[in-house]
PDB file of N, CA and C in Angstrom:
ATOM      1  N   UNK A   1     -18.664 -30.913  33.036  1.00  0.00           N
ATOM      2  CA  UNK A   1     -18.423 -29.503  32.884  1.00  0.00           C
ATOM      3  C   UNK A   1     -18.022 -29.175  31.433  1.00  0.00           C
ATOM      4  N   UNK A   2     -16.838 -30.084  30.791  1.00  0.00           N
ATOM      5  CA  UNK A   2     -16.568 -29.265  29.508  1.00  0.00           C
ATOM      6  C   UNK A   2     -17.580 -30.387  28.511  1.00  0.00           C
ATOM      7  N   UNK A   3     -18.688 -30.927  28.995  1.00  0.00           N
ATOM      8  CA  UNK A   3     -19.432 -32.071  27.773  1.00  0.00           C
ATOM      9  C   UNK A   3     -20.344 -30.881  27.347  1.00  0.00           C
ATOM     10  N   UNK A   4     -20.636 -31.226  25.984  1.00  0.00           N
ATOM     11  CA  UNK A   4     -21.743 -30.269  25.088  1.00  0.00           C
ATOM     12  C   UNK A   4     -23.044 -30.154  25.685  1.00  0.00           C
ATOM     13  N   UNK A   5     -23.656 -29.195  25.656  1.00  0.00           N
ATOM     14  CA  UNK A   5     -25.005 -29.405  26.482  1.00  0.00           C
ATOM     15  C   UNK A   5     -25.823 -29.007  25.006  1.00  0.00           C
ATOM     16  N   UNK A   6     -26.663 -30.081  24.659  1.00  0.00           N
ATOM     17  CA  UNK A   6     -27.289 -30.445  23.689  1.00  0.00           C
ATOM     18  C   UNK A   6     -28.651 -30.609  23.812  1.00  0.00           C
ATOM     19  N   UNK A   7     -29.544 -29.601  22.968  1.00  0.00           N
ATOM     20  CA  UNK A   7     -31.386 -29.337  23.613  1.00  0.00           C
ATOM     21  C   UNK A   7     -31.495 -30.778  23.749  1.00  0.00           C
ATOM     22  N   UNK A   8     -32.564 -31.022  24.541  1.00  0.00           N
ATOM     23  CA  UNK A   8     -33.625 -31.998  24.005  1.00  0.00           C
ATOM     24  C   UNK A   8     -34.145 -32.249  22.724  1.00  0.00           C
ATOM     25  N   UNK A   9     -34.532 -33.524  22.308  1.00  0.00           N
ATOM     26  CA  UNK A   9     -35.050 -33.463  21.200  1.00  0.00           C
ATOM     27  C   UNK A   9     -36.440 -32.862  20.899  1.00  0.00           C
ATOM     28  N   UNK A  10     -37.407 -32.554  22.075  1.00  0.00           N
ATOM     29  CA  UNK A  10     -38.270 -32.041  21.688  1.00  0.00           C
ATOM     30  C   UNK A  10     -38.030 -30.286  21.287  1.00  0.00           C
ATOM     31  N   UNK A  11     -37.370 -29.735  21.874  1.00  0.00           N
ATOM     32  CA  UNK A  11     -37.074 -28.500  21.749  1.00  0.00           C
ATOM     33  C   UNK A  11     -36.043 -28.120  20.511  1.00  0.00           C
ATOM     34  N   UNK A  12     -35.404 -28.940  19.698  1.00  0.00           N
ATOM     35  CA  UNK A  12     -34.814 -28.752  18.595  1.00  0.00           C
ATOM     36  C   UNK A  12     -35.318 -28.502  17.431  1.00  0.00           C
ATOM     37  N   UNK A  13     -35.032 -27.375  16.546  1.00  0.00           N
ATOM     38  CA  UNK A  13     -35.636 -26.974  15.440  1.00  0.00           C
ATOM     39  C   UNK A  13     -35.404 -28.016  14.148  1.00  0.00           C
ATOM     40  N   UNK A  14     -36.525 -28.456  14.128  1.00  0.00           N
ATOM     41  CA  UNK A  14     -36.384 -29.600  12.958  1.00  0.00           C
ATOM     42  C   UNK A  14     -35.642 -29.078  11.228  1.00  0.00           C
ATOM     43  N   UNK A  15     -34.965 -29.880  10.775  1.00  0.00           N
ATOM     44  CA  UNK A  15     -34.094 -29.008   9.465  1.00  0.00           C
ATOM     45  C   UNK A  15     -35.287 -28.409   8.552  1.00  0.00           C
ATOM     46  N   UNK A  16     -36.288 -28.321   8.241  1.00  0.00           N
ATOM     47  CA  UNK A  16     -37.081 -27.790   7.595  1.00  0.00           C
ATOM     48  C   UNK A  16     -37.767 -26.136   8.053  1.00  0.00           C
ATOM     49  N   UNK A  17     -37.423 -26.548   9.493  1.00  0.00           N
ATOM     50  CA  UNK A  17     -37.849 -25.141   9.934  1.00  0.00           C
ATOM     51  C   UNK A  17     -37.231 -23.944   9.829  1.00  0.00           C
ATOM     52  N   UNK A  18     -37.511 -22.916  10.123  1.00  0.00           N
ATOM     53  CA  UNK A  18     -36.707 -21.919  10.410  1.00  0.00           C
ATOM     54  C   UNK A  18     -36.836 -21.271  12.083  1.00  0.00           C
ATOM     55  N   UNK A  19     -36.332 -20.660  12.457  1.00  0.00           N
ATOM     56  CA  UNK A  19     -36.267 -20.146  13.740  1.00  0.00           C
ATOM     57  C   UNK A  19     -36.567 -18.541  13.511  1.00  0.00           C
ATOM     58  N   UNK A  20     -36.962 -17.838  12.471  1.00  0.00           N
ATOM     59  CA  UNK A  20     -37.361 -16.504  12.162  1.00  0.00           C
ATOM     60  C   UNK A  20     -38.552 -16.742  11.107  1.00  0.00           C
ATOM     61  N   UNK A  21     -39.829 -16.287  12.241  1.00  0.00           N
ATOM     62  CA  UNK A  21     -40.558 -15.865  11.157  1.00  0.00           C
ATOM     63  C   UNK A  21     -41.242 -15.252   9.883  1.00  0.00           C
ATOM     64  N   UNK A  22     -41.538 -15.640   9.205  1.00  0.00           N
ATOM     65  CA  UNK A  22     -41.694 -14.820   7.880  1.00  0.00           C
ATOM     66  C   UNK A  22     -42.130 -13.642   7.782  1.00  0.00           C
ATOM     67  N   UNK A  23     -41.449 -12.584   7.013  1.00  0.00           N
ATOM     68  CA  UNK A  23     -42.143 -11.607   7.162  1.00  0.00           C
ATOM     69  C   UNK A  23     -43.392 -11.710   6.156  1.00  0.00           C
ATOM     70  N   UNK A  24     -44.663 -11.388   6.349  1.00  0.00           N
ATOM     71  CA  UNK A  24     -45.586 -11.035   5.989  1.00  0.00           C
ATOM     72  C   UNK A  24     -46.374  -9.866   5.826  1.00  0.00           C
ATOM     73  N   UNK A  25     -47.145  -9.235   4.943  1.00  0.00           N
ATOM     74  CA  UNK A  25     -47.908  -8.053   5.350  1.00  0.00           C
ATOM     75  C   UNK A  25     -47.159  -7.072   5.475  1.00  0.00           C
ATOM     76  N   UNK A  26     -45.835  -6.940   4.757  1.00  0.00           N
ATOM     77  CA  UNK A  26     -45.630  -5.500   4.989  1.00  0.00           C
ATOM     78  C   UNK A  26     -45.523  -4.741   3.652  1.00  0.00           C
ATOM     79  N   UNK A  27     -46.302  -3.835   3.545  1.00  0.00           N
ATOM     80  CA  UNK A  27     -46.144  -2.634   2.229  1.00  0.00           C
ATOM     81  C   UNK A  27     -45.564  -0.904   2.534  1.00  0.00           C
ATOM     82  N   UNK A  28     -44.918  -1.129   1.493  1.00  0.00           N
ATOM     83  CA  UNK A  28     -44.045   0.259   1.766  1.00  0.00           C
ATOM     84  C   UNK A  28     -44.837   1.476   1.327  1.00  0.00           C
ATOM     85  N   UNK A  29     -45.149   2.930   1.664  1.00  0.00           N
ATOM     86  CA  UNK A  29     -45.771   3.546   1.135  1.00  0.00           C
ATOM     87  C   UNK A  29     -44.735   4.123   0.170  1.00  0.00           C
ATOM     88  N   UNK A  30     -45.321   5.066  -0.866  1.00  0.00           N
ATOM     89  CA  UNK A  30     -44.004   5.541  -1.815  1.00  0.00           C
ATOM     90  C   UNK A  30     -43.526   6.765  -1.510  1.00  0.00           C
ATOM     91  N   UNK A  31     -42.911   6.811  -1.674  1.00  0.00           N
ATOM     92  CA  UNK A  31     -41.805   8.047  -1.348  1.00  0.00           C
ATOM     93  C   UNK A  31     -42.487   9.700  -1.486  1.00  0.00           C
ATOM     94  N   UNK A  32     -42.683   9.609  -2.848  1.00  0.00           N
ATOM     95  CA  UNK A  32     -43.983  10.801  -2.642  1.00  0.00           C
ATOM     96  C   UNK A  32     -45.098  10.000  -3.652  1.00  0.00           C
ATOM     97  N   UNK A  33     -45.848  10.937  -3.276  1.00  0.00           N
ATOM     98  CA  UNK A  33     -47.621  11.209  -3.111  1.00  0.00           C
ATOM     99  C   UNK A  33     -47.652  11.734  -4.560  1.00  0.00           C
ATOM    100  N   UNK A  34     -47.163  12.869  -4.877  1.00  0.00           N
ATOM    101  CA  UNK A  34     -47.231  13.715  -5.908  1.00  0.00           C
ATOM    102  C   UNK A  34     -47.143  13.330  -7.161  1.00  0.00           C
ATOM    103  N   UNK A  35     -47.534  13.391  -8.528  1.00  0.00           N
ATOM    104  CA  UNK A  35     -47.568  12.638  -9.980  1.00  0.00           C
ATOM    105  C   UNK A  35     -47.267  13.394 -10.591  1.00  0.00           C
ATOM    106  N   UNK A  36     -45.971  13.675 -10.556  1.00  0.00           N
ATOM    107  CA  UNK A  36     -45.106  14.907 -11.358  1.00  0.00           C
ATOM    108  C   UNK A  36     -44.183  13.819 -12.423  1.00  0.00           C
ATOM    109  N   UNK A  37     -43.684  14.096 -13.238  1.00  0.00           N
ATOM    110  CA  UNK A  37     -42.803  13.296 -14.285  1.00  0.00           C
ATOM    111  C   UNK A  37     -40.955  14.229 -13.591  1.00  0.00           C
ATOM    112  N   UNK A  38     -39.965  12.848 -13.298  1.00  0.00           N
ATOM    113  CA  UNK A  38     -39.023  13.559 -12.891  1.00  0.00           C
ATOM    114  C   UNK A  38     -38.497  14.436 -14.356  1.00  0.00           C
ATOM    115  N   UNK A  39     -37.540  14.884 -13.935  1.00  0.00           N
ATOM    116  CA  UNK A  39     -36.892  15.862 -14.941  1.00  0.00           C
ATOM    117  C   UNK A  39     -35.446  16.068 -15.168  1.00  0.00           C
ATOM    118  N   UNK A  40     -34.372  15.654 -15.684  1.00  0.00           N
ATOM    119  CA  UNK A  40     -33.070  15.724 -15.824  1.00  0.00           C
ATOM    120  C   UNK A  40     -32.369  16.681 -15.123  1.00  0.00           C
ATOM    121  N   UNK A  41     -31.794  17.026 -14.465  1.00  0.00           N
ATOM    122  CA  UNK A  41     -30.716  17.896 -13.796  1.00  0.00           C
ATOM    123  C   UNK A  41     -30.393  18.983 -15.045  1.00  0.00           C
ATOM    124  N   UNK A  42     -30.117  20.497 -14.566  1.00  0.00           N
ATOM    125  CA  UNK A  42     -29.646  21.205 -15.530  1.00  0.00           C
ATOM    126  C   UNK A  42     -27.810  20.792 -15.404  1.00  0.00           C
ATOM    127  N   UNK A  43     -28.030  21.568 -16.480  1.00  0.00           N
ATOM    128  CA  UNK A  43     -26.364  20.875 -17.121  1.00  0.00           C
ATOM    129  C   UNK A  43     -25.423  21.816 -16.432  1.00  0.00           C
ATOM    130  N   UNK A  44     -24.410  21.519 -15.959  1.00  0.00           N
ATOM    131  CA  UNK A  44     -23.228  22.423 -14.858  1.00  0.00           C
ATOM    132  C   UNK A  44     -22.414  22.731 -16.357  1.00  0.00           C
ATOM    133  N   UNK A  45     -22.251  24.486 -16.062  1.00  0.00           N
ATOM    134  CA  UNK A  45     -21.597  25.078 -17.051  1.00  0.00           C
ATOM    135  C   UNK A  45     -19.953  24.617 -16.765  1.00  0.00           C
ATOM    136  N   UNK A  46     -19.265  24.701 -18.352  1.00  0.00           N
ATOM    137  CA  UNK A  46     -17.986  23.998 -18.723  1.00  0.00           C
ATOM    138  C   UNK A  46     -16.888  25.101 -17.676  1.00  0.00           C
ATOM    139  N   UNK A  47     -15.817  25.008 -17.129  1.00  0.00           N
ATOM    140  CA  UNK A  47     -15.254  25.457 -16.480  1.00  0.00           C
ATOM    141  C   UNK A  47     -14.178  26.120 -18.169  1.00  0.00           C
ATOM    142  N   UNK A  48     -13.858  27.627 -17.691  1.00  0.00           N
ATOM    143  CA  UNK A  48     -13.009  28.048 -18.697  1.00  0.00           C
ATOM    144  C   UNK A  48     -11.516  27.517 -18.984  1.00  0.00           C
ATOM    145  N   UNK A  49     -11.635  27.029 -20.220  1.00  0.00           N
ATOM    146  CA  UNK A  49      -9.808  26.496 -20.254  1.00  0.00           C
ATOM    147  C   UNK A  49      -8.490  27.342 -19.965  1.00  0.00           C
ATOM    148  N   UNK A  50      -7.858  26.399 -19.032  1.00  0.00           N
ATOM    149  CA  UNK A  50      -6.598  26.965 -18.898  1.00  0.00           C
ATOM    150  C   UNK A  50      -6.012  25.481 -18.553  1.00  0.00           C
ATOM    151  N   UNK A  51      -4.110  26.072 -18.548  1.00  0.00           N
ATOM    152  CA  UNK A  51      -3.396  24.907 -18.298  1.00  0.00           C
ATOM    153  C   UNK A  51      -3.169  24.346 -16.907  1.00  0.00           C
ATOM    154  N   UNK A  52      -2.703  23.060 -16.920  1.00  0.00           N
ATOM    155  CA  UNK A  52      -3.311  22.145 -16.056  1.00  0.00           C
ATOM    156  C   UNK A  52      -1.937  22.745 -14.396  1.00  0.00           C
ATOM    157  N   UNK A  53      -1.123  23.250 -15.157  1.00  0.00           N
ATOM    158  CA  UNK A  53       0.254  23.815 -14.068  1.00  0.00           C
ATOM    159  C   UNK A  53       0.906  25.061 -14.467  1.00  0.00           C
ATOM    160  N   UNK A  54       0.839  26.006 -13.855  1.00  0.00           N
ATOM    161  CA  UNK A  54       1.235  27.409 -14.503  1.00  0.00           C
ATOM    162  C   UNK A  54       2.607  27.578 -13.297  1.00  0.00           C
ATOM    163  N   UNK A  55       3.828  27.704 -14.020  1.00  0.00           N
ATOM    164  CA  UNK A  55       4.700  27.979 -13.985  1.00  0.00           C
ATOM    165  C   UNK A  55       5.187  29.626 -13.890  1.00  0.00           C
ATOM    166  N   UNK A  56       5.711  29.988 -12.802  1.00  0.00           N
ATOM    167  CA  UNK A  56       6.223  31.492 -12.512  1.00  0.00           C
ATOM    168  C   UNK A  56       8.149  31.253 -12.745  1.00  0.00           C
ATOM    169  N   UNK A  57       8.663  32.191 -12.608  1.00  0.00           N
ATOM    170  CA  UNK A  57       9.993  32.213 -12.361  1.00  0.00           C
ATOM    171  C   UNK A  57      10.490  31.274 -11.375  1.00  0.00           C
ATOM    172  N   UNK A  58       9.612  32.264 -10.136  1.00  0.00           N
ATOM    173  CA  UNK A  58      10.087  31.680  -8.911  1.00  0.00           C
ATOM    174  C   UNK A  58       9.779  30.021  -8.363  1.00  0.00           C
ATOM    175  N   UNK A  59       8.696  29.603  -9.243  1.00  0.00           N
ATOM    176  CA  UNK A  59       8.525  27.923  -8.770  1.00  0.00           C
ATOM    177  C   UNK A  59       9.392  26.894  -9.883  1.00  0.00           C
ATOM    178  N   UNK A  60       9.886  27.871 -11.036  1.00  0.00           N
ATOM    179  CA  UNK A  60      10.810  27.049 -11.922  1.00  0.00           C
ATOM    180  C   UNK A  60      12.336  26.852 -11.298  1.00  0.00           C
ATOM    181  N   UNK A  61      12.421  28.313 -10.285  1.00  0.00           N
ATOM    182  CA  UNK A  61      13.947  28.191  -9.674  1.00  0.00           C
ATOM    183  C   UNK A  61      13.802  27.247  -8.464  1.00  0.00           C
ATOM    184  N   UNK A  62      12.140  26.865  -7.700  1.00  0.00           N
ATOM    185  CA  UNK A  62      12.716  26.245  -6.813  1.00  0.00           C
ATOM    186  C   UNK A  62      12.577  24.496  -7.406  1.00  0.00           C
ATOM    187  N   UNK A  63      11.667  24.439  -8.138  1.00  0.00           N
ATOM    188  CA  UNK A  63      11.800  22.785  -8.677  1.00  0.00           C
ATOM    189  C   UNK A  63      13.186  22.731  -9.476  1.00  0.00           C
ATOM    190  N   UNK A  64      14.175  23.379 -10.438  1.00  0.00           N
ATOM    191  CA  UNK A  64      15.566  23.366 -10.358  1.00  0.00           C
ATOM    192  C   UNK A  64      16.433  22.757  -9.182  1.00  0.00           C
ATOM    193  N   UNK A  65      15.944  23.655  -8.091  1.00  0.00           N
ATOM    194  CA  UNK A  65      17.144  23.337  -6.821  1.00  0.00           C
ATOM    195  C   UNK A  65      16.454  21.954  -6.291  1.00  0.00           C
ATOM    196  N   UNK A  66      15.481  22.060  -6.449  1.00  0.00           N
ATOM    197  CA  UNK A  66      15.143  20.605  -5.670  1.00  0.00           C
ATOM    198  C   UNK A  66      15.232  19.206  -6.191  1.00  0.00           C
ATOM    199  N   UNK A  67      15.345  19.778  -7.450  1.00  0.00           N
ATOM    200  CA  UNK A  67      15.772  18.439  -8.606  1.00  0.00           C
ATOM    201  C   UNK A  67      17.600  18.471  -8.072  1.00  0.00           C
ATOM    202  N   UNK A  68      18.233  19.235  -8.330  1.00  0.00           N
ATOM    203  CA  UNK A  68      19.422  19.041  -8.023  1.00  0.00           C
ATOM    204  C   UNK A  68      19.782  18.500  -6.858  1.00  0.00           C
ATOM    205  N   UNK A  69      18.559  19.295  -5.489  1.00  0.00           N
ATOM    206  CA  UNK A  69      18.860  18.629  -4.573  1.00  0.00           C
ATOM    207  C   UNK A  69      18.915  17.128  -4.231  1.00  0.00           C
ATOM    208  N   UNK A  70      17.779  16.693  -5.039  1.00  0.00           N
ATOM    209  CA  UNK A  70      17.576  15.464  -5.004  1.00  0.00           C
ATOM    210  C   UNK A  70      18.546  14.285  -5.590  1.00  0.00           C
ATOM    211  N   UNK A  71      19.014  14.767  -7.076  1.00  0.00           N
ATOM    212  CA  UNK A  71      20.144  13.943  -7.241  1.00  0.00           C
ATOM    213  C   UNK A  71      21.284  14.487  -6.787  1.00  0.00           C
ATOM    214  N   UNK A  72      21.887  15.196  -5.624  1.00  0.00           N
ATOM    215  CA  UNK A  72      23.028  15.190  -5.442  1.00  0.00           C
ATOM    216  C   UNK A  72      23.173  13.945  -4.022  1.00  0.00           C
ATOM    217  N   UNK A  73      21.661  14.220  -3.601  1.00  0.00           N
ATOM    218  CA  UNK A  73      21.494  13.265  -2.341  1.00  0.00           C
ATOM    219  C   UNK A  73      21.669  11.876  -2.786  1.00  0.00           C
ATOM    220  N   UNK A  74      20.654  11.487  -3.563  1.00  0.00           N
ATOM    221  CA  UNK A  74      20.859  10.344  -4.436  1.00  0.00           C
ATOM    222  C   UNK A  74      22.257   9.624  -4.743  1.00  0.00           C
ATOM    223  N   UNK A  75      23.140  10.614  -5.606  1.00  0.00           N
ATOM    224  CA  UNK A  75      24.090  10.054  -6.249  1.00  0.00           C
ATOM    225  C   UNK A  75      25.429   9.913  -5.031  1.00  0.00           C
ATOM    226  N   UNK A  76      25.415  10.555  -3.722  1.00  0.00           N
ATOM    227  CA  UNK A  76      26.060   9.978  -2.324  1.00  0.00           C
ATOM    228  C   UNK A  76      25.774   9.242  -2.141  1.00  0.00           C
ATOM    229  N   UNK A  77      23.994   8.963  -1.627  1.00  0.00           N
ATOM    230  CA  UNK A  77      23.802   7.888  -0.745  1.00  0.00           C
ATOM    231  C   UNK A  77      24.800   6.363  -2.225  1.00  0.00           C
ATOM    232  N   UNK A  78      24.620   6.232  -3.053  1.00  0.00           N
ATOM    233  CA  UNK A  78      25.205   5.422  -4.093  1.00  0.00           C
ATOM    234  C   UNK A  78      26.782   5.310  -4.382  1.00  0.00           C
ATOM    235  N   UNK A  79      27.404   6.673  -4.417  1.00  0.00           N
ATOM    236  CA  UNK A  79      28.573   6.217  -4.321  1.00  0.00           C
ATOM    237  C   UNK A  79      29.349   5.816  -2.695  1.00  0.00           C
ATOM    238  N   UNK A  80      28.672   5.960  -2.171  1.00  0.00           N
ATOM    239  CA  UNK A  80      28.898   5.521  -0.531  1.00  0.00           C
ATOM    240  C   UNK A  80      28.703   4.089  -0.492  1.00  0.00           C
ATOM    241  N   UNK A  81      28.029   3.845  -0.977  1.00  0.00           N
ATOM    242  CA  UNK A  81      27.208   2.407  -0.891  1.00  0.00           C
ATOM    243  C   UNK A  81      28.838   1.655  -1.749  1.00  0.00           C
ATOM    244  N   UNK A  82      28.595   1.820  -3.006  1.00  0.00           N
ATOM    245  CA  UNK A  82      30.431   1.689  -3.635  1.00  0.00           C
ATOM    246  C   UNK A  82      31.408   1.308  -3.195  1.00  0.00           C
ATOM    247  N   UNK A  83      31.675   2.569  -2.522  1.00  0.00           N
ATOM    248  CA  UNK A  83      32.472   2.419  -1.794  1.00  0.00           C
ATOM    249  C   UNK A  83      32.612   1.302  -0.683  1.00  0.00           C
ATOM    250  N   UNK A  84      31.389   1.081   0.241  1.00  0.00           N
ATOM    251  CA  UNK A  84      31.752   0.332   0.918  1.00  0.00           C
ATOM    252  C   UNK A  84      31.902  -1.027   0.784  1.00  0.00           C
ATOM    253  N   UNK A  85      31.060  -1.415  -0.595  1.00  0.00           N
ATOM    254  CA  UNK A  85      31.610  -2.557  -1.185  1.00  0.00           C
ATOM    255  C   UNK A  85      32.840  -2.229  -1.595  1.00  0.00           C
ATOM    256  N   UNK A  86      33.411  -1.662  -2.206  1.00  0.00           N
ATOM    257  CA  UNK A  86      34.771  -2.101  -2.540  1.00  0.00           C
ATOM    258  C   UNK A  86      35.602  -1.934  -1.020  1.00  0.00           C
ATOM    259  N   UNK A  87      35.549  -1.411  -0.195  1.00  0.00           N
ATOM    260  CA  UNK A  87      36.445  -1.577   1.330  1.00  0.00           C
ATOM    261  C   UNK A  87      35.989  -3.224   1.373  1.00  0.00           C
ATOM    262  N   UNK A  88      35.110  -3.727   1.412  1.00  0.00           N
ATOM    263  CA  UNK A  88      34.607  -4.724   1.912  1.00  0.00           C
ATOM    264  C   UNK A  88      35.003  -6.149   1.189  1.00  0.00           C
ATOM    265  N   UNK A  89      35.496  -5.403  -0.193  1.00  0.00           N
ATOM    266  CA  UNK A  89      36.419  -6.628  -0.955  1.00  0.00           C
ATOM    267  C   UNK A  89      37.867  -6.740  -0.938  1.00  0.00           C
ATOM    268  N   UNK A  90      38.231  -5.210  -0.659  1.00  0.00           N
ATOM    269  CA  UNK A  90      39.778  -4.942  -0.479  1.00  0.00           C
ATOM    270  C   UNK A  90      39.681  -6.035   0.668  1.00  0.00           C
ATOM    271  N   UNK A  91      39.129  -5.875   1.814  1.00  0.00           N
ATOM    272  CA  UNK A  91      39.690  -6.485   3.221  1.00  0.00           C
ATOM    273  C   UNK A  91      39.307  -8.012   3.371  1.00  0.00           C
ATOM    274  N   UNK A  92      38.171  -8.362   1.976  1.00  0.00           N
ATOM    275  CA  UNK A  92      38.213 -10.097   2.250  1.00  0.00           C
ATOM    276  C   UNK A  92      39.345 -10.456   1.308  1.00  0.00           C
ATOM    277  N   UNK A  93      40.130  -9.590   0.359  1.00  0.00           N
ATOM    278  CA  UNK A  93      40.993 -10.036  -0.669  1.00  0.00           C
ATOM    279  C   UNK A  93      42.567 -10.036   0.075  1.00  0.00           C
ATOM    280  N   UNK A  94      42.799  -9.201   1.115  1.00  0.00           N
ATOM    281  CA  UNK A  94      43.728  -9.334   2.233  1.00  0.00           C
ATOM    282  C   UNK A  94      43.614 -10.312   2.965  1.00  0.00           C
ATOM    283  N   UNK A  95      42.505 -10.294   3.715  1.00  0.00           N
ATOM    284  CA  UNK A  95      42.518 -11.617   4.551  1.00  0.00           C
ATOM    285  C   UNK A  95      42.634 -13.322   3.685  1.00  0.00           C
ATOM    286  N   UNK A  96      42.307 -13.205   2.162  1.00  0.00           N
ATOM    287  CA  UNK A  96      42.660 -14.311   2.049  1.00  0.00           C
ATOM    288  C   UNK A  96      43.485 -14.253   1.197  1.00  0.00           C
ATOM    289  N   UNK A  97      44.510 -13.745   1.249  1.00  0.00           N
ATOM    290  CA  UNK A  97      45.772 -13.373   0.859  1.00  0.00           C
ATOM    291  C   UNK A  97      46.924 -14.026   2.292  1.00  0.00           C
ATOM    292  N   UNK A  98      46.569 -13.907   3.604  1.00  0.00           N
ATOM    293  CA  UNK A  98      47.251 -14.075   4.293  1.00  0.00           C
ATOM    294  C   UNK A  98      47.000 -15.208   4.849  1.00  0.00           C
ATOM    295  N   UNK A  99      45.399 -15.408   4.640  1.00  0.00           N
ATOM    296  CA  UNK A  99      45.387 -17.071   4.756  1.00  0.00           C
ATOM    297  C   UNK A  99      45.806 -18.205   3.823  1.00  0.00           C
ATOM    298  N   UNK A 100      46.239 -17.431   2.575  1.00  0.00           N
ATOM    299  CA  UNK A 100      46.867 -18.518   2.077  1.00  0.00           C
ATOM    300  C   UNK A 100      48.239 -18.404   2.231  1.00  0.00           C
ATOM    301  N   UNK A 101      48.896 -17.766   2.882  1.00  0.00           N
ATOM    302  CA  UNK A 101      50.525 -18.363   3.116  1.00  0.00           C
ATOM    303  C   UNK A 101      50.556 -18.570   4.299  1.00  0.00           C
ATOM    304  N   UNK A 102      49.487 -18.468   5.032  1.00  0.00           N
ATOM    305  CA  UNK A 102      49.883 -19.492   6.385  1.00  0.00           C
ATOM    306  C   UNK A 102      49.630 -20.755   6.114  1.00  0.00           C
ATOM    307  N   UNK A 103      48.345 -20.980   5.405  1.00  0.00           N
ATOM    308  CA  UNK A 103      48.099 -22.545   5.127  1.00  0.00           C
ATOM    309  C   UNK A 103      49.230 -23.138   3.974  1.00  0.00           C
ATOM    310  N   UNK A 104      50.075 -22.208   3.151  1.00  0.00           N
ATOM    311  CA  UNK A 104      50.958 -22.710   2.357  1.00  0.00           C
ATOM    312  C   UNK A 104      52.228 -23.125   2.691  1.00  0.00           C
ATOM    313  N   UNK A 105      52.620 -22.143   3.628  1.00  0.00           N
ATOM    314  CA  UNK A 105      53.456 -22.569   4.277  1.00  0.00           C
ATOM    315  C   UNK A 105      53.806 -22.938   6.168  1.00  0.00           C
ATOM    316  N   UNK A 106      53.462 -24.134   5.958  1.00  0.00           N
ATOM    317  CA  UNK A 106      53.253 -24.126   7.691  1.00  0.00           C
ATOM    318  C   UNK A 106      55.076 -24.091   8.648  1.00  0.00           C
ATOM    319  N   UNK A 107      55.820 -24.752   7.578  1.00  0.00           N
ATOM    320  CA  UNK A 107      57.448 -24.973   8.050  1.00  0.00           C
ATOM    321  C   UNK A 107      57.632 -23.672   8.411  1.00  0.00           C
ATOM    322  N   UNK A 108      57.593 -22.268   7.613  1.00  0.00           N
ATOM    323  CA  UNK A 108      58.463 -21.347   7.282  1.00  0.00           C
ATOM    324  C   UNK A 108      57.979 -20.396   8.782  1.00  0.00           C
ATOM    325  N   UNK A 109      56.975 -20.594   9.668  1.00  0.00           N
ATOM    326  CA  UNK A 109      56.975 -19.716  10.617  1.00  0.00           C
ATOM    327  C   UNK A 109      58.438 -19.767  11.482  1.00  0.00           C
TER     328      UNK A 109
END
């Protein structure tokens, strides 16, 4: 059941062969018929200059607030972060503060 089932040798494609015949005989007709000379594309007129971001009052006051908004968010999420490192050193600098006078002094309990 799981052994390879392997042609016969007569039915095996010898290494020289191929198993797809060649194509032969085929010609493409051409695309067109017609004996015209192609011709370059006309040229797409230049678009008139102007600047690339035009600025009003009202989109200068809201990119202002949103810049501010952005670093006020910023500069929390960071001093939070700070902060909790320094809680996080205060309380390993306590704890081994108190582990060393228990291990220093074991008599004095």
């Amino acid at each position: 059941m799981f052994t390879p089932k392997i042609p016969p040798p007569d039915t095996a494609p010898t290494p020289g062969t191929s198993l797809v015949p060649p194509l032969t005989g085929l010609v493409h007709p051409p695309a067109c018929t017609c004996h015209h000379t192609p011709t370059a594309p006309a040229p797409v007129p230049a678009a008139p200059a102007r600047p690339a971001v035009q600025f009003t009052p009202g989109s200068l006051l809201v990119a202002a607030a949103g810049g501010t908004a952005v670093v006020l968010v910023v500069g929390t999420v960071l001093v939070s972060m700070l902060l909790a490192v320094a809680i996080t050193a205060a309380s390993v600098a306590v704890c081994a503060v108190v582990l060393r006078s228990l291990l220093n002094r074991p008599n004095n309990r």
